[in-house]
ModelCIF file with pLDDT and N, C-alpha, C, O atoms, coordinates in Angstrom:
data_MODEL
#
_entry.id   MODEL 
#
_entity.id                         1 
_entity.type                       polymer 
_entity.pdbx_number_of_molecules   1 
#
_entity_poly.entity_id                      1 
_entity_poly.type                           'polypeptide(L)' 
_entity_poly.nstd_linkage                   no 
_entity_poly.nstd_monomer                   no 
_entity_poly.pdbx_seq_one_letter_code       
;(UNK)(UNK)(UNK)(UNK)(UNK)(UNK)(UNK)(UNK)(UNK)(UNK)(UNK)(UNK)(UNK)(UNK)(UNK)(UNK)
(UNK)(UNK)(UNK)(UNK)(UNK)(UNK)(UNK)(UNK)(UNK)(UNK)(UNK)(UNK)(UNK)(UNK)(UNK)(UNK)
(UNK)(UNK)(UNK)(UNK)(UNK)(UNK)(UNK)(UNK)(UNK)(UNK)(UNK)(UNK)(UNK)(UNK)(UNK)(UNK)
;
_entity_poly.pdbx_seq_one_letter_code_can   XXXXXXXXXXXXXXXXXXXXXXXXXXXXXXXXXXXXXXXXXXXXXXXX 
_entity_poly.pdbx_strand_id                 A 
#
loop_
_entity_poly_seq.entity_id 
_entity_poly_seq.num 
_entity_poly_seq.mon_id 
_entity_poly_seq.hetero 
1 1  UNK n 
1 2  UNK n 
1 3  UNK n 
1 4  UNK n 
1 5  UNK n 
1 6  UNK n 
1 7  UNK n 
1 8  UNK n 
1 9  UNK n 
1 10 UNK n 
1 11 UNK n 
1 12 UNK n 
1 13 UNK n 
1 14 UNK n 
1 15 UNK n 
1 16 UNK n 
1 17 UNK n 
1 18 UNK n 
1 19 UNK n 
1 20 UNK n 
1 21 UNK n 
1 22 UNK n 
1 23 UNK n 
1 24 UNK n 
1 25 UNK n 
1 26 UNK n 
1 27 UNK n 
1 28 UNK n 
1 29 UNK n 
1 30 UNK n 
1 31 UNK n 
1 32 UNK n 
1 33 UNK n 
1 34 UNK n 
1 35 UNK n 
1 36 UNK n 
1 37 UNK n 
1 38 UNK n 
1 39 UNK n 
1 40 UNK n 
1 41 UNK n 
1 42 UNK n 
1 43 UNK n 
1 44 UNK n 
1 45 UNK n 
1 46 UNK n 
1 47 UNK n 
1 48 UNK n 
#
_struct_asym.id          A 
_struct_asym.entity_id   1 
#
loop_
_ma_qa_metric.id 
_ma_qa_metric.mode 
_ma_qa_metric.name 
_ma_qa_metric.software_group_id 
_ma_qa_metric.type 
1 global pLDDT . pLDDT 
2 local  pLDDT . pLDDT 
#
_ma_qa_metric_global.metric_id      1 
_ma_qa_metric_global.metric_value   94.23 
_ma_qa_metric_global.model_id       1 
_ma_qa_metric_global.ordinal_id     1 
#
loop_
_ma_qa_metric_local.label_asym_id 
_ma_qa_metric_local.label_comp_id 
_ma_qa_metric_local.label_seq_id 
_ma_qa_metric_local.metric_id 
_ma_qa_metric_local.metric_value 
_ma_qa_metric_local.model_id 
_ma_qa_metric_local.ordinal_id 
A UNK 1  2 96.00 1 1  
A UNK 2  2 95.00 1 2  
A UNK 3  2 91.00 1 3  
A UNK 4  2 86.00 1 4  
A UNK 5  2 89.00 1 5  
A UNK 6  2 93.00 1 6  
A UNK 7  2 93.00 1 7  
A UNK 8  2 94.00 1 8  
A UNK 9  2 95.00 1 9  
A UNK 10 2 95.00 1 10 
A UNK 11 2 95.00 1 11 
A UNK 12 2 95.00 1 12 
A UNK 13 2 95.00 1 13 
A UNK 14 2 95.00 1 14 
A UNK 15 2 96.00 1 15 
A UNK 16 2 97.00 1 16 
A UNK 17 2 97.00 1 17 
A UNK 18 2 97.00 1 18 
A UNK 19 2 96.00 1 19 
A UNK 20 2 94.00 1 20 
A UNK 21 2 94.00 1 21 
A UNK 22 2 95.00 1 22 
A UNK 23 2 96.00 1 23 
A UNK 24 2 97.00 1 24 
A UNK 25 2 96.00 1 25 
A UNK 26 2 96.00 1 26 
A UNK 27 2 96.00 1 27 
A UNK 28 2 96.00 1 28 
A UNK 29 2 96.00 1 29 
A UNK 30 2 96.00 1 30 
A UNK 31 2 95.00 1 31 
A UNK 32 2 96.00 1 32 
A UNK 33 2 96.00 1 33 
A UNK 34 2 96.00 1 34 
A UNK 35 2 95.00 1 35 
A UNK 36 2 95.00 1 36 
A UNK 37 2 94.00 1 37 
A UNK 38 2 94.00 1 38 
A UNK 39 2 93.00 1 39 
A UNK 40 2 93.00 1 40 
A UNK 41 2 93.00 1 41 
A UNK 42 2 94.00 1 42 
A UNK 43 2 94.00 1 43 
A UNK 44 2 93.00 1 44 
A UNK 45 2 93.00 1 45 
A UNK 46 2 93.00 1 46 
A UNK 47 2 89.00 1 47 
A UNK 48 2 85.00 1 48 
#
loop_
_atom_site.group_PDB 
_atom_site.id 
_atom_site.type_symbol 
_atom_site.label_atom_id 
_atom_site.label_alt_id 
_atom_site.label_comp_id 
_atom_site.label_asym_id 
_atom_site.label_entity_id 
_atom_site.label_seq_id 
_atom_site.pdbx_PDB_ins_code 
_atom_site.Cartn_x 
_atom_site.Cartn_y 
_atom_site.Cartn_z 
_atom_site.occupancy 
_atom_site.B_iso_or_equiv 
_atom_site.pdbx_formal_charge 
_atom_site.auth_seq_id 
_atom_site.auth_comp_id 
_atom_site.auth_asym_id 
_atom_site.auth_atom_id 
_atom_site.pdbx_PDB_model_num 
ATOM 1   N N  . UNK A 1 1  ? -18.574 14.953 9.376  1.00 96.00 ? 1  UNK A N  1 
ATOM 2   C CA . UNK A 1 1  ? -18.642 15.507 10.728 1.00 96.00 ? 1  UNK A CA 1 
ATOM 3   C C  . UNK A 1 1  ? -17.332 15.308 11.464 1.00 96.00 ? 1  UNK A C  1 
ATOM 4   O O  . UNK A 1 1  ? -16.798 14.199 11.480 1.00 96.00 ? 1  UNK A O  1 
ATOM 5   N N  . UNK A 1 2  ? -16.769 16.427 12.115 1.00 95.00 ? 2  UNK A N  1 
ATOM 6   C CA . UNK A 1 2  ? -15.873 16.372 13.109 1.00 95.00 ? 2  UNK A CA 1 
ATOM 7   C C  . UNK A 1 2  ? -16.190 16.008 14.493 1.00 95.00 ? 2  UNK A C  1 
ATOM 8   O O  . UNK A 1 2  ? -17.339 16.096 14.926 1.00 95.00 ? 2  UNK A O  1 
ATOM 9   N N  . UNK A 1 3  ? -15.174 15.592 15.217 1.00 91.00 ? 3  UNK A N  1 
ATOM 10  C CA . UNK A 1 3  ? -15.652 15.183 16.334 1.00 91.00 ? 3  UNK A CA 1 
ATOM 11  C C  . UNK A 1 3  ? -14.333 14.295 17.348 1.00 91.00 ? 3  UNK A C  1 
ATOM 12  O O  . UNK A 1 3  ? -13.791 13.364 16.752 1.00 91.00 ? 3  UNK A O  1 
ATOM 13  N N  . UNK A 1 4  ? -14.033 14.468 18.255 1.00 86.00 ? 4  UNK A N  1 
ATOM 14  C CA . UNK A 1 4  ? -13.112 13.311 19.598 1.00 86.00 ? 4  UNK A CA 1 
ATOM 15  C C  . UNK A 1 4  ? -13.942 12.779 19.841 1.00 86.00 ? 4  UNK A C  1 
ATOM 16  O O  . UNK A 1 4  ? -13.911 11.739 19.183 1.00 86.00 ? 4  UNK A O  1 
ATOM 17  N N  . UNK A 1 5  ? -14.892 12.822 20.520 1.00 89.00 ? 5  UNK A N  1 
ATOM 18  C CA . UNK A 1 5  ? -15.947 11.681 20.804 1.00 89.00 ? 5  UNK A CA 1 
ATOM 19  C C  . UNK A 1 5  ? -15.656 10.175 20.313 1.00 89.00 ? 5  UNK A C  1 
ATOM 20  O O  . UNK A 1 5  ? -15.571 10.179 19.085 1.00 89.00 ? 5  UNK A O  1 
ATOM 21  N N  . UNK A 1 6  ? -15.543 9.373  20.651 1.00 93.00 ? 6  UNK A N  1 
ATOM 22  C CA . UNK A 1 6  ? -14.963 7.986  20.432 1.00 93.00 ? 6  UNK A CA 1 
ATOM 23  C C  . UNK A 1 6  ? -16.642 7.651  20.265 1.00 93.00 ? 6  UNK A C  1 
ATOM 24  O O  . UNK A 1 6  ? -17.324 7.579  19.242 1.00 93.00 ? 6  UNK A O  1 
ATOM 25  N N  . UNK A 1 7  ? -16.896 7.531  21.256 1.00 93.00 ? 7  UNK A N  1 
ATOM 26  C CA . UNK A 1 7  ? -18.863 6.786  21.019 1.00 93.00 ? 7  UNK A CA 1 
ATOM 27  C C  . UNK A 1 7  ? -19.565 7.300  20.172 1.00 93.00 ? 7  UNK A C  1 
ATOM 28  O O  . UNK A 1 7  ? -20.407 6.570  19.646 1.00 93.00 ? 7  UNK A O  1 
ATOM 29  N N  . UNK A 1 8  ? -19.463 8.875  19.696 1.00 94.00 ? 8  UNK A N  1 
ATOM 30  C CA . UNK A 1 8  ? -20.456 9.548  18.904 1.00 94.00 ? 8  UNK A CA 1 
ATOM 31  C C  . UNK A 1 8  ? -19.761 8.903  17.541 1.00 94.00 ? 8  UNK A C  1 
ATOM 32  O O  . UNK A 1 8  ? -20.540 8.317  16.789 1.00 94.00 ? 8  UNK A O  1 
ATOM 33  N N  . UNK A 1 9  ? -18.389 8.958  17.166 1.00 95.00 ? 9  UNK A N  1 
ATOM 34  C CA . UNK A 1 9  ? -18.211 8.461  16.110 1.00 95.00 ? 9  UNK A CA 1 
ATOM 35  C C  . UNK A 1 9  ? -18.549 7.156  15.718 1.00 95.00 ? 9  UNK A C  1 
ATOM 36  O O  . UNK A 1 9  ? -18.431 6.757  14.559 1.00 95.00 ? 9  UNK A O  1 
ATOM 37  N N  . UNK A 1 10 ? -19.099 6.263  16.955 1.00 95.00 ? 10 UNK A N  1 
ATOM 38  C CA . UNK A 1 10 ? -19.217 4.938  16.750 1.00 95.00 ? 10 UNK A CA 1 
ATOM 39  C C  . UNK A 1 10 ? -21.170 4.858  15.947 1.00 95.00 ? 10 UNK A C  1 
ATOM 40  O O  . UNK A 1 10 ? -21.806 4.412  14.992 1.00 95.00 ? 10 UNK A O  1 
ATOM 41  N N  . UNK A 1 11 ? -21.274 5.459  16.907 1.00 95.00 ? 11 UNK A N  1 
ATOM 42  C CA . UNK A 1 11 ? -22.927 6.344  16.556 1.00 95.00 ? 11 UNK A CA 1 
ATOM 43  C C  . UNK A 1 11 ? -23.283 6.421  15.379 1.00 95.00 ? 11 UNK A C  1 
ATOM 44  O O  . UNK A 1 11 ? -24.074 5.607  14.903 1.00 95.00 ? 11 UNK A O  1 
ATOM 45  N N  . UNK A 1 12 ? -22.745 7.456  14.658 1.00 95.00 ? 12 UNK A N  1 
ATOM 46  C CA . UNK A 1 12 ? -22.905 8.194  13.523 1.00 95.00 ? 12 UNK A CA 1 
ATOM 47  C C  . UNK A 1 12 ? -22.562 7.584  12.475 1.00 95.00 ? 12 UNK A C  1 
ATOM 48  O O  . UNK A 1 12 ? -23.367 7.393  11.564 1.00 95.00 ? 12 UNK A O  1 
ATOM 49  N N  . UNK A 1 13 ? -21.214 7.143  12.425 1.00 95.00 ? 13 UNK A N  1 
ATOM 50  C CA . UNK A 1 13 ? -20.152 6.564  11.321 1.00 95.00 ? 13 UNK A CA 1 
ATOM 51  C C  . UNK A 1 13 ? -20.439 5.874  10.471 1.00 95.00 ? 13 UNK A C  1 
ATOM 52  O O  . UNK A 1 13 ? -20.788 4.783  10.921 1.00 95.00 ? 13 UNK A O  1 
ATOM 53  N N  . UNK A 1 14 ? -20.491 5.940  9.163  1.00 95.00 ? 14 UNK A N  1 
ATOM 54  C CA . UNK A 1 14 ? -19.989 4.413  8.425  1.00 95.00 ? 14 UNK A CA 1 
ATOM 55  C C  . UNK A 1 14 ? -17.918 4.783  8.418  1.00 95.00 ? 14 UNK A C  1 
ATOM 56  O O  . UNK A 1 14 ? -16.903 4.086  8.383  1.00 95.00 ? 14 UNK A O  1 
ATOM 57  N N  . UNK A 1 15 ? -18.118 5.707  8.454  1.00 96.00 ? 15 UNK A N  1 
ATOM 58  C CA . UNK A 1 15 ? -16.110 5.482  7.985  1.00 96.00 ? 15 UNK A CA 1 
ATOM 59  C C  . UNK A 1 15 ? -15.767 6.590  8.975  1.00 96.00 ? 15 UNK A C  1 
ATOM 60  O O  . UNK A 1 15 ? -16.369 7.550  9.456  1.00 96.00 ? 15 UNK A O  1 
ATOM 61  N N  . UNK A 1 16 ? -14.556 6.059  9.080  1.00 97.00 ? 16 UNK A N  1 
ATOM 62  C CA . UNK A 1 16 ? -13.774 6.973  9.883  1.00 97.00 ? 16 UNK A CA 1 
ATOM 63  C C  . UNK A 1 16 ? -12.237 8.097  8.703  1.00 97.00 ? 16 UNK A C  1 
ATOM 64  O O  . UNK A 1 16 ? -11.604 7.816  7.686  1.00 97.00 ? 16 UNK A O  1 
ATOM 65  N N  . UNK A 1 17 ? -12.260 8.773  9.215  1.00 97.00 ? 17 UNK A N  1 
ATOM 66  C CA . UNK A 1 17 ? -10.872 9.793  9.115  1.00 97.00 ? 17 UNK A CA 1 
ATOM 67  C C  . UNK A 1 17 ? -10.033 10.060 9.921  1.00 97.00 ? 17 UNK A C  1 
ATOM 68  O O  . UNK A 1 17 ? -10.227 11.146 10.466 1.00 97.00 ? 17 UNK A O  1 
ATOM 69  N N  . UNK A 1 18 ? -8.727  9.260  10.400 1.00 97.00 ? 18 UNK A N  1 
ATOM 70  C CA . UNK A 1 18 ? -8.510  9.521  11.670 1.00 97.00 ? 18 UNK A CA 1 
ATOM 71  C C  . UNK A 1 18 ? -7.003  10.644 11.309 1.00 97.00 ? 18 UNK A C  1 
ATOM 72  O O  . UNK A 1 18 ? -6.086  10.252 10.588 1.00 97.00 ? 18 UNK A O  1 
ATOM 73  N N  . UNK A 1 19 ? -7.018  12.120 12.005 1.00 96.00 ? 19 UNK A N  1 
ATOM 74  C CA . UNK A 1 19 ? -6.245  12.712 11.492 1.00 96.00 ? 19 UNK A CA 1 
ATOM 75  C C  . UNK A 1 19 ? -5.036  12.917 12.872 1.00 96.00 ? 19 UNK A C  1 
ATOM 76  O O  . UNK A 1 19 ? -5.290  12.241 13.869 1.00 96.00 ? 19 UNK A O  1 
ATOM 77  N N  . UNK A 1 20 ? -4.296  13.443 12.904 1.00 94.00 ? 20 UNK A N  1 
ATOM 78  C CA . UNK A 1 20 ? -3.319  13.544 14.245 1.00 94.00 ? 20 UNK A CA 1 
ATOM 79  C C  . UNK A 1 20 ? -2.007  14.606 13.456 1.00 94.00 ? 20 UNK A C  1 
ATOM 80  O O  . UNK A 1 20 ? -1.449  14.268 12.412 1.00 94.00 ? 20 UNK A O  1 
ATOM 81  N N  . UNK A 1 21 ? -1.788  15.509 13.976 1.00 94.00 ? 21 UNK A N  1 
ATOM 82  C CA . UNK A 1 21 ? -0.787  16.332 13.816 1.00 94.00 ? 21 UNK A CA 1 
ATOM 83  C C  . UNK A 1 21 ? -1.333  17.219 12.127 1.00 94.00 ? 21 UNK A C  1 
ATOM 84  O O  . UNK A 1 21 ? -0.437  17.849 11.565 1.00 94.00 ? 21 UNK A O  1 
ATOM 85  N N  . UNK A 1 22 ? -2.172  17.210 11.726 1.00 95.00 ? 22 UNK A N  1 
ATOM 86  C CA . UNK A 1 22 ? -2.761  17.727 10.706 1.00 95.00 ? 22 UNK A CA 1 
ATOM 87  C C  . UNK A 1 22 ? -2.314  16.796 9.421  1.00 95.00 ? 22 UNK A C  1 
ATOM 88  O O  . UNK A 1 22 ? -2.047  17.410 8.387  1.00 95.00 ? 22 UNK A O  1 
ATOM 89  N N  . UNK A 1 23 ? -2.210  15.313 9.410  1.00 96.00 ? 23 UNK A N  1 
ATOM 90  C CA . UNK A 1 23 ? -2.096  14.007 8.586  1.00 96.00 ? 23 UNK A CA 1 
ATOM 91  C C  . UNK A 1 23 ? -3.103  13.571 8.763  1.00 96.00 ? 23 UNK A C  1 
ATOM 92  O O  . UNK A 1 23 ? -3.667  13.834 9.825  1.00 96.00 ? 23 UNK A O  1 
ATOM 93  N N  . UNK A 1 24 ? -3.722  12.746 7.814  1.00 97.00 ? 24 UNK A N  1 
ATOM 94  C CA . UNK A 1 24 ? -4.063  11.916 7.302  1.00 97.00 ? 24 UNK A CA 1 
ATOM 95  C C  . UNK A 1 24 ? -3.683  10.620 8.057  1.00 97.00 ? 24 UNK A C  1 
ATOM 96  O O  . UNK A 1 24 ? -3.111  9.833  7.303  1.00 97.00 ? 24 UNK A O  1 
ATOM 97  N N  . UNK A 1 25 ? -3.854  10.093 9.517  1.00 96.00 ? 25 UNK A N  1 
ATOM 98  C CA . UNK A 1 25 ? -3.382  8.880  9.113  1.00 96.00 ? 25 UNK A CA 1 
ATOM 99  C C  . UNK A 1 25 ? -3.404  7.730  9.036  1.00 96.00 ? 25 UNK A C  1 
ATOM 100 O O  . UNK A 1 25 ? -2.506  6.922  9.271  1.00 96.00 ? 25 UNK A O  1 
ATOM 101 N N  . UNK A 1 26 ? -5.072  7.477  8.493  1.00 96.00 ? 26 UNK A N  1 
ATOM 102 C CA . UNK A 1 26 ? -5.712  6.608  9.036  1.00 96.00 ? 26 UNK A CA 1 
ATOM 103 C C  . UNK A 1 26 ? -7.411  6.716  8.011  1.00 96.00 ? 26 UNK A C  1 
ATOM 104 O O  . UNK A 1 26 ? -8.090  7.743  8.005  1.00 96.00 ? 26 UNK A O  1 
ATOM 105 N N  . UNK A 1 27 ? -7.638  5.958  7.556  1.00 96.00 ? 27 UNK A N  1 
ATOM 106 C CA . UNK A 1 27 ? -8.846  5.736  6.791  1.00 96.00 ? 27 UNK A CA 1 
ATOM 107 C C  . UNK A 1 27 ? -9.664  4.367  6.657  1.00 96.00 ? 27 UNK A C  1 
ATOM 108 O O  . UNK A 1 27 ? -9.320  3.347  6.060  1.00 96.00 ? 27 UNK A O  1 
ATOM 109 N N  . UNK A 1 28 ? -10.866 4.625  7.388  1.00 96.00 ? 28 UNK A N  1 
ATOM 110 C CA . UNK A 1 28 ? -11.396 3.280  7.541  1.00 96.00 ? 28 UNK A CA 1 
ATOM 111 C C  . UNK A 1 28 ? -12.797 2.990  7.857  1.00 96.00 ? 28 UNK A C  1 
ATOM 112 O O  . UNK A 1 28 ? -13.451 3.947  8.271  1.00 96.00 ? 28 UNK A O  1 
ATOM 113 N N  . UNK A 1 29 ? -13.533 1.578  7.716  1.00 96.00 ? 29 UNK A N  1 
ATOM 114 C CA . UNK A 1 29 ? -15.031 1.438  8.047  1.00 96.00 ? 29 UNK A CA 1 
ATOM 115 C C  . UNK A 1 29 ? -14.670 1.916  9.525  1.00 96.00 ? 29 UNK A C  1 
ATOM 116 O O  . UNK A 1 29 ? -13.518 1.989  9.953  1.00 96.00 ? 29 UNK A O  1 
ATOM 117 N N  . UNK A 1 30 ? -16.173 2.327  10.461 1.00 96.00 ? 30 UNK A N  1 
ATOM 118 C CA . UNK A 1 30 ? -15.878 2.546  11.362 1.00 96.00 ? 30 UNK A CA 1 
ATOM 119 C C  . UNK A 1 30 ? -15.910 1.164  12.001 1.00 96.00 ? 30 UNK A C  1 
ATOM 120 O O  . UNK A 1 30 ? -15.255 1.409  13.014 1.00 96.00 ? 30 UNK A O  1 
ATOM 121 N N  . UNK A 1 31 ? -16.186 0.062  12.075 1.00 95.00 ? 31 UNK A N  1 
ATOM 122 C CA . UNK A 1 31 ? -15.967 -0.860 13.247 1.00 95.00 ? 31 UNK A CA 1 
ATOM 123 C C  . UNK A 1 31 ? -14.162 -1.803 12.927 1.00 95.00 ? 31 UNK A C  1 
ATOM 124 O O  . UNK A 1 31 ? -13.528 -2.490 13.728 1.00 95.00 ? 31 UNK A O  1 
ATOM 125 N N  . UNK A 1 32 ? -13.848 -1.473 11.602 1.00 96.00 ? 32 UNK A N  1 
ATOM 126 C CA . UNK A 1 32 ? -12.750 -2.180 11.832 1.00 96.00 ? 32 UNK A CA 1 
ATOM 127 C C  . UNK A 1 32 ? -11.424 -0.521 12.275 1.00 96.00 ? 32 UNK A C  1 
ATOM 128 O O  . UNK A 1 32 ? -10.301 -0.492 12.779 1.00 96.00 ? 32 UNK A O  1 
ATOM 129 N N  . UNK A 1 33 ? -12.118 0.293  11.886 1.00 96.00 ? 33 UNK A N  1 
ATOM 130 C CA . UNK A 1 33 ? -11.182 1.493  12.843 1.00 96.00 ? 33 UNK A CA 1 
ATOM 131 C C  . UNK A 1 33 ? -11.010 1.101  14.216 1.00 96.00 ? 33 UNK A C  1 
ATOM 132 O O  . UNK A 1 33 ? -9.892  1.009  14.721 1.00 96.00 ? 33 UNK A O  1 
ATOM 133 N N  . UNK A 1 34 ? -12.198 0.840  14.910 1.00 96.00 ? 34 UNK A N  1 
ATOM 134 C CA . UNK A 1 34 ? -12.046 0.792  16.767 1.00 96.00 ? 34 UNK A CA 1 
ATOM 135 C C  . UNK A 1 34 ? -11.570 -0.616 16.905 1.00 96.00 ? 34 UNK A C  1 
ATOM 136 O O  . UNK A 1 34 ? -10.695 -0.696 17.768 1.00 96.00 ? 34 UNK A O  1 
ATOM 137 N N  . UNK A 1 35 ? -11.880 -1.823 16.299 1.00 95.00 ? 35 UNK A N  1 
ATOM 138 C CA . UNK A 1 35 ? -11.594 -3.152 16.509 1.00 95.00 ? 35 UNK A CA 1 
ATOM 139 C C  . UNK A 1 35 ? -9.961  -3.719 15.929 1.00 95.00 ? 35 UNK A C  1 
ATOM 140 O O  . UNK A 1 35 ? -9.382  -4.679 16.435 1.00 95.00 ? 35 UNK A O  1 
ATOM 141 N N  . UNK A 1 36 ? -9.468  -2.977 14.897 1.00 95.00 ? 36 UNK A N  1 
ATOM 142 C CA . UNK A 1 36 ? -8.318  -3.105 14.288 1.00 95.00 ? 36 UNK A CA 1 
ATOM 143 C C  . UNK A 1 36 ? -7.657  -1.840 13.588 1.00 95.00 ? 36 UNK A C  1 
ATOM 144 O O  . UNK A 1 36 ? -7.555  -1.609 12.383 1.00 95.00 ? 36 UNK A O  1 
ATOM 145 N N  . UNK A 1 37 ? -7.182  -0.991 14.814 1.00 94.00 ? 37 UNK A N  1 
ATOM 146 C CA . UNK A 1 37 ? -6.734  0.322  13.977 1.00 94.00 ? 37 UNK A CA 1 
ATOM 147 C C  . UNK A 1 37 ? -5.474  0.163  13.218 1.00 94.00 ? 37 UNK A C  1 
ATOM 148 O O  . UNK A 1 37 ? -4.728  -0.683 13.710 1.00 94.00 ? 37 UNK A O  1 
ATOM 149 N N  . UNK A 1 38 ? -5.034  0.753  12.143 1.00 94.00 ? 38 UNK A N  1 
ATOM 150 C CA . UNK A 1 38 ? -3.891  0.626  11.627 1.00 94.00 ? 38 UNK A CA 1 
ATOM 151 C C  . UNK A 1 38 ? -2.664  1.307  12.007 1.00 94.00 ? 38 UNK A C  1 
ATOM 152 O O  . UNK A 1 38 ? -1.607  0.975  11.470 1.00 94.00 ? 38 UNK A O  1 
ATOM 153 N N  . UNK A 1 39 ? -2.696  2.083  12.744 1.00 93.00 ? 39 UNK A N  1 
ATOM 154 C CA . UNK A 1 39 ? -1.993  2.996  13.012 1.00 93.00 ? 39 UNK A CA 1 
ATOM 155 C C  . UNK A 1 39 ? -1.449  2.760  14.046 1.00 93.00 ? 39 UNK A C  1 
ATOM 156 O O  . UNK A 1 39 ? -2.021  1.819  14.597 1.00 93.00 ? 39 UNK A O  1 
ATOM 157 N N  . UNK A 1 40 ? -0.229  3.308  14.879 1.00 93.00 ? 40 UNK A N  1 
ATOM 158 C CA . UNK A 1 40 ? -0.277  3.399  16.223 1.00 93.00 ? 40 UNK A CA 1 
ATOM 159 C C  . UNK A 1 40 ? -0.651  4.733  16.998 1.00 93.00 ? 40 UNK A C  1 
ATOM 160 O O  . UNK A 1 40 ? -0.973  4.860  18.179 1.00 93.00 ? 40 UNK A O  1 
ATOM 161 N N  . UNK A 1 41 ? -0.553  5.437  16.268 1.00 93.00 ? 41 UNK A N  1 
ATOM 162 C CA . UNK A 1 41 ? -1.492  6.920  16.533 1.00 93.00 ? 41 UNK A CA 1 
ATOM 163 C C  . UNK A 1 41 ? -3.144  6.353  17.161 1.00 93.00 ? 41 UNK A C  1 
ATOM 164 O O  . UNK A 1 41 ? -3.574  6.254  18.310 1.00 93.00 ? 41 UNK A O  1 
ATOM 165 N N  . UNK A 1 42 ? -3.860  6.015  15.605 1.00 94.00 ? 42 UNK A N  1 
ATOM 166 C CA . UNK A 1 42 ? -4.744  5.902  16.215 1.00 94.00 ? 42 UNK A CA 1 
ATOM 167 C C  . UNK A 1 42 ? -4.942  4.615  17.690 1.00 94.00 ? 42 UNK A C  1 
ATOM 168 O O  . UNK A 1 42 ? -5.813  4.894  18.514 1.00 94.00 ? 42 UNK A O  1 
ATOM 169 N N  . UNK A 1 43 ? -4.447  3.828  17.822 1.00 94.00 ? 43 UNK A N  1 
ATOM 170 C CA . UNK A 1 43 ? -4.695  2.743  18.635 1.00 94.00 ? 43 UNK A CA 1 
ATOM 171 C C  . UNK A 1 43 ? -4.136  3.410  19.778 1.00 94.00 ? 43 UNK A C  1 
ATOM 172 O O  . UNK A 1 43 ? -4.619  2.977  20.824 1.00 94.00 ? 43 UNK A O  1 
ATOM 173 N N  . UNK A 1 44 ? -3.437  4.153  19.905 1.00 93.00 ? 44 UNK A N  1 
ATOM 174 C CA . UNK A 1 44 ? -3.543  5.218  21.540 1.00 93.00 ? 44 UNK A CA 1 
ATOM 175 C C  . UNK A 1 44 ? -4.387  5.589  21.568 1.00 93.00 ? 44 UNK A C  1 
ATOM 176 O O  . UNK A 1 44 ? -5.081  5.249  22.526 1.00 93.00 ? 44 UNK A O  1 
ATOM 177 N N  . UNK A 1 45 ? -5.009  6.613  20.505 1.00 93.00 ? 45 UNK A N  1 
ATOM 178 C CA . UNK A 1 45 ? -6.036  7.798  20.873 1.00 93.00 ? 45 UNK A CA 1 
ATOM 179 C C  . UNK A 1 45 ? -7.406  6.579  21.030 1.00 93.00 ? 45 UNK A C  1 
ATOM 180 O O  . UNK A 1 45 ? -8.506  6.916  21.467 1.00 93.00 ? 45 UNK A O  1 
ATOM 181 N N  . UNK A 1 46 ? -7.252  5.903  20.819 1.00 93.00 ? 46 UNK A N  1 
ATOM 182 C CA . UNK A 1 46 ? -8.966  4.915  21.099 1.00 93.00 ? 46 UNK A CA 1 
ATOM 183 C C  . UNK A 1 46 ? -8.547  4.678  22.114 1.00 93.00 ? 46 UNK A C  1 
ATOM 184 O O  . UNK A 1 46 ? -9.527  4.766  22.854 1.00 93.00 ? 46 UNK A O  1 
ATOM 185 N N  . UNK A 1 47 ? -7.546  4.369  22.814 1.00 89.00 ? 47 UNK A N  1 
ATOM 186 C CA . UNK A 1 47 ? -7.113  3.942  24.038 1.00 89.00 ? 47 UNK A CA 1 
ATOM 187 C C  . UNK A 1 47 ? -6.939  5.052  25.381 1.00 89.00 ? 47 UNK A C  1 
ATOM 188 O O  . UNK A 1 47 ? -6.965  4.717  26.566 1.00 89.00 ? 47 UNK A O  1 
ATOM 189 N N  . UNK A 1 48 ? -6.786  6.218  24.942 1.00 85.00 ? 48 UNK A N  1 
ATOM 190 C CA . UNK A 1 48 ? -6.654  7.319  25.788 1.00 85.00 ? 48 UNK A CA 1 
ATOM 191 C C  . UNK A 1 48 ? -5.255  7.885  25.680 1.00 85.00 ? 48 UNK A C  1 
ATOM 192 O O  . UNK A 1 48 ? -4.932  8.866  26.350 1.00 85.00 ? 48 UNK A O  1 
#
């Protein structure tokens, strides 16, 4: 499932795909995605 929704993905998830500029850049369970993102892409976009 696709989706921005930050909560619905928290919802739904076992894993995340986190994509940005049409990459890949980011692959992960969903609670260590929101609690420890790897990225700095993603750790804005959870952030706003």
């Amino acid at each position: 499932m696709s989706t921005h929704n930050l909560a619905q993905a928290r919802r739904l998830g076992d894993e995340i795909l986190f994509l940005h500029q049409g990459r890949l850049v980011e692959r992960a369970p969903v609670d260590r995605f929101f609690k420890q993102p790897a990225s700095a892409e993603a750790a804005a976009f959870i952030k706003g």
